[in-house]
N, C-alpha and C. Protein backbone atom coordinates (compact mmCIF):
# COMPACT_ATOMS: atom_id res chain seq x y z
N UNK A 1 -39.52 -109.93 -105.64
CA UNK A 1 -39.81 -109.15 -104.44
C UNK A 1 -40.74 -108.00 -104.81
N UNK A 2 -42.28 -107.78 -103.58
CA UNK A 2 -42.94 -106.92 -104.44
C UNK A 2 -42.16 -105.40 -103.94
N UNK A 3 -42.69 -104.62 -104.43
CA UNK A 3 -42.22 -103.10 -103.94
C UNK A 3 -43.75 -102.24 -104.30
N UNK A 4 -43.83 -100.99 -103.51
CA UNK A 4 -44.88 -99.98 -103.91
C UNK A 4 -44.09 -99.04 -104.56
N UNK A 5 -45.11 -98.30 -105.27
CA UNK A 5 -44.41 -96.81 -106.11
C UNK A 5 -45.19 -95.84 -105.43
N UNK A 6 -44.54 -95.49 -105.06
CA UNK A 6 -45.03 -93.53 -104.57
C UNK A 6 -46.29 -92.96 -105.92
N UNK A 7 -46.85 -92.60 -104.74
CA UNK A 7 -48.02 -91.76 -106.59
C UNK A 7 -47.23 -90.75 -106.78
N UNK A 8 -46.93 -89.61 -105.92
CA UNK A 8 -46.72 -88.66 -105.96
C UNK A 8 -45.15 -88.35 -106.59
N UNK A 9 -44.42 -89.55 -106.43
CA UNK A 9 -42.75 -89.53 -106.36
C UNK A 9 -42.49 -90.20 -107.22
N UNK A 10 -43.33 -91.32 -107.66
CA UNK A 10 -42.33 -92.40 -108.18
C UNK A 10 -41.40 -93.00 -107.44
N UNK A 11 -40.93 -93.05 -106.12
CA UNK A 11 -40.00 -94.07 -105.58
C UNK A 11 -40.78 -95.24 -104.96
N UNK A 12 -39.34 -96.11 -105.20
CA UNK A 12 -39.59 -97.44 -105.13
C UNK A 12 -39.20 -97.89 -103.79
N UNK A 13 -40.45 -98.43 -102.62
CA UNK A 13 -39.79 -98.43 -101.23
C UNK A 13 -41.25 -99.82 -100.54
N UNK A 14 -40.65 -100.32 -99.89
CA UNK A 14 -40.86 -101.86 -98.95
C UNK A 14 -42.38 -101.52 -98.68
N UNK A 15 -42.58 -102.88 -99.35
CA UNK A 15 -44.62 -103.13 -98.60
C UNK A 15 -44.47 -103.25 -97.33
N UNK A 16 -45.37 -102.44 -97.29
CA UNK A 16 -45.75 -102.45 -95.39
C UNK A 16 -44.87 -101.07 -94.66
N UNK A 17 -44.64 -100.10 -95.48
CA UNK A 17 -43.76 -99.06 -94.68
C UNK A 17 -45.50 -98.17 -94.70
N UNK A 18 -45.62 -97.33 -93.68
CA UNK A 18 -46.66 -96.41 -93.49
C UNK A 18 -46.43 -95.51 -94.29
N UNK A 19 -45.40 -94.54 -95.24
CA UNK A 19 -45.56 -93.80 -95.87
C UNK A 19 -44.62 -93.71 -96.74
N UNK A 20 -44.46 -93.08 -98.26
CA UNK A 20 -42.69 -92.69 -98.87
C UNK A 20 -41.71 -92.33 -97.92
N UNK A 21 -40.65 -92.86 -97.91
CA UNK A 21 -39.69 -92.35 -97.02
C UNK A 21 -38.94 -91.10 -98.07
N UNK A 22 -39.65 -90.71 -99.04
CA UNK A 22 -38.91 -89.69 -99.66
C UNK A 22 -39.65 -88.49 -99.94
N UNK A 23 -40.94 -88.65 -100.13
CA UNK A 23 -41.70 -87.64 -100.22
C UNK A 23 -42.91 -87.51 -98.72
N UNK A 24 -43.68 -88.71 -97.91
CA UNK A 24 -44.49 -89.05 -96.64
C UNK A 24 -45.65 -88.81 -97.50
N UNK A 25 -45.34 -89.28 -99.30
CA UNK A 25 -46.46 -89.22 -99.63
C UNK A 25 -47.24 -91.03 -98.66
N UNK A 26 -48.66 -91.41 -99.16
CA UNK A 26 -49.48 -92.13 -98.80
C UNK A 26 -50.34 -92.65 -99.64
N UNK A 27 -50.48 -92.50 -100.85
CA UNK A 27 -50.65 -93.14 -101.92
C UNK A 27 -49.86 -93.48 -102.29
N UNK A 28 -50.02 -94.89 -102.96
CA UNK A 28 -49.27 -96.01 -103.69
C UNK A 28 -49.81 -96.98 -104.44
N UNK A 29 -49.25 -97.58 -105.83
CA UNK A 29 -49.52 -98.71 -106.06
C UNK A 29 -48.43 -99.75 -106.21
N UNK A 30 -48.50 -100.76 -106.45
CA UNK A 30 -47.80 -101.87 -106.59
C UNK A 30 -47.23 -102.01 -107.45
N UNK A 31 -45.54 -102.51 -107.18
CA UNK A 31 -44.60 -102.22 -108.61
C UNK A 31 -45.25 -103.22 -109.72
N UNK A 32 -45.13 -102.95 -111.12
CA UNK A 32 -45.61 -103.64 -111.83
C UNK A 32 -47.56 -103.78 -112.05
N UNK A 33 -48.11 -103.32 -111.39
CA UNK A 33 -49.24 -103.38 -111.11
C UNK A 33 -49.99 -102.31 -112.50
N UNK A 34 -51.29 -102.82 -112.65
CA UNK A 34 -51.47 -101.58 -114.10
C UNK A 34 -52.56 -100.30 -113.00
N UNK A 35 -52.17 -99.37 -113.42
CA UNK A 35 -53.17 -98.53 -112.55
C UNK A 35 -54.19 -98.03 -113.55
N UNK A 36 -55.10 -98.20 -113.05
CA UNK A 36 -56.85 -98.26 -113.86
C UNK A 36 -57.25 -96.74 -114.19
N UNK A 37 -56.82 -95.45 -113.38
CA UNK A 37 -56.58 -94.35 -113.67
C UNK A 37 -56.04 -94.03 -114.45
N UNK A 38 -54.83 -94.41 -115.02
CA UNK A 38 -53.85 -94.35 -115.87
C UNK A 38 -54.04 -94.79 -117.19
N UNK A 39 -54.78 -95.85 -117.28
CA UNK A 39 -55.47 -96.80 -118.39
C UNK A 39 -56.39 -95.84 -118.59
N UNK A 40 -57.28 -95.44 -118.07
CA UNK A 40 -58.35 -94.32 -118.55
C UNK A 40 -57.84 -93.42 -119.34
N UNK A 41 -57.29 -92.77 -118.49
CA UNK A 41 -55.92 -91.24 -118.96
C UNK A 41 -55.97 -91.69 -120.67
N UNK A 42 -55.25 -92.65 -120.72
CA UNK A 42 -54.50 -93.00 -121.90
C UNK A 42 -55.45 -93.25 -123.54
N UNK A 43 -56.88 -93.75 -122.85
CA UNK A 43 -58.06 -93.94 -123.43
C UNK A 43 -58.37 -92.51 -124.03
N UNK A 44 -58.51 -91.74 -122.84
CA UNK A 44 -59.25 -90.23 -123.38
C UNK A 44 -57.98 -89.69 -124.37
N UNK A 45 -56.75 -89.72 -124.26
CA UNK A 45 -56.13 -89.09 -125.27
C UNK A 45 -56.59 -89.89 -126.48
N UNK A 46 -56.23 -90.76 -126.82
CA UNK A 46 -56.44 -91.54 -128.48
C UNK A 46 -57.46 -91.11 -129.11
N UNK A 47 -58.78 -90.43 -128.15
CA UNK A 47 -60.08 -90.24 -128.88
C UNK A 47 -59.46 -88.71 -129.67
């Protein structure tokens, strides 16, 4: 079953809801999903 993650929260709540029901954050990605921002992030530290 998929789920979104809150950017802002980290909670885990139903595809297709209009916003976090815990924070009304509105960014999200997909549980399990790699976020390409994050992959960057992780790049610039090692240098």
């Amino acid at each position: 079953m998929a789920l979104w993650v809150c950017e802002q929260c980290s909670t885990l709540y139903t595809v297709g809801a209009s916003q976090c029901p815990q924070c009304g954050g509105k960014d999200y990605h997909e549980n399990g999903a790699r976020r390409v921002g994050a992959m960057k992030e992780k790049r610039k530290a090692k240098k």
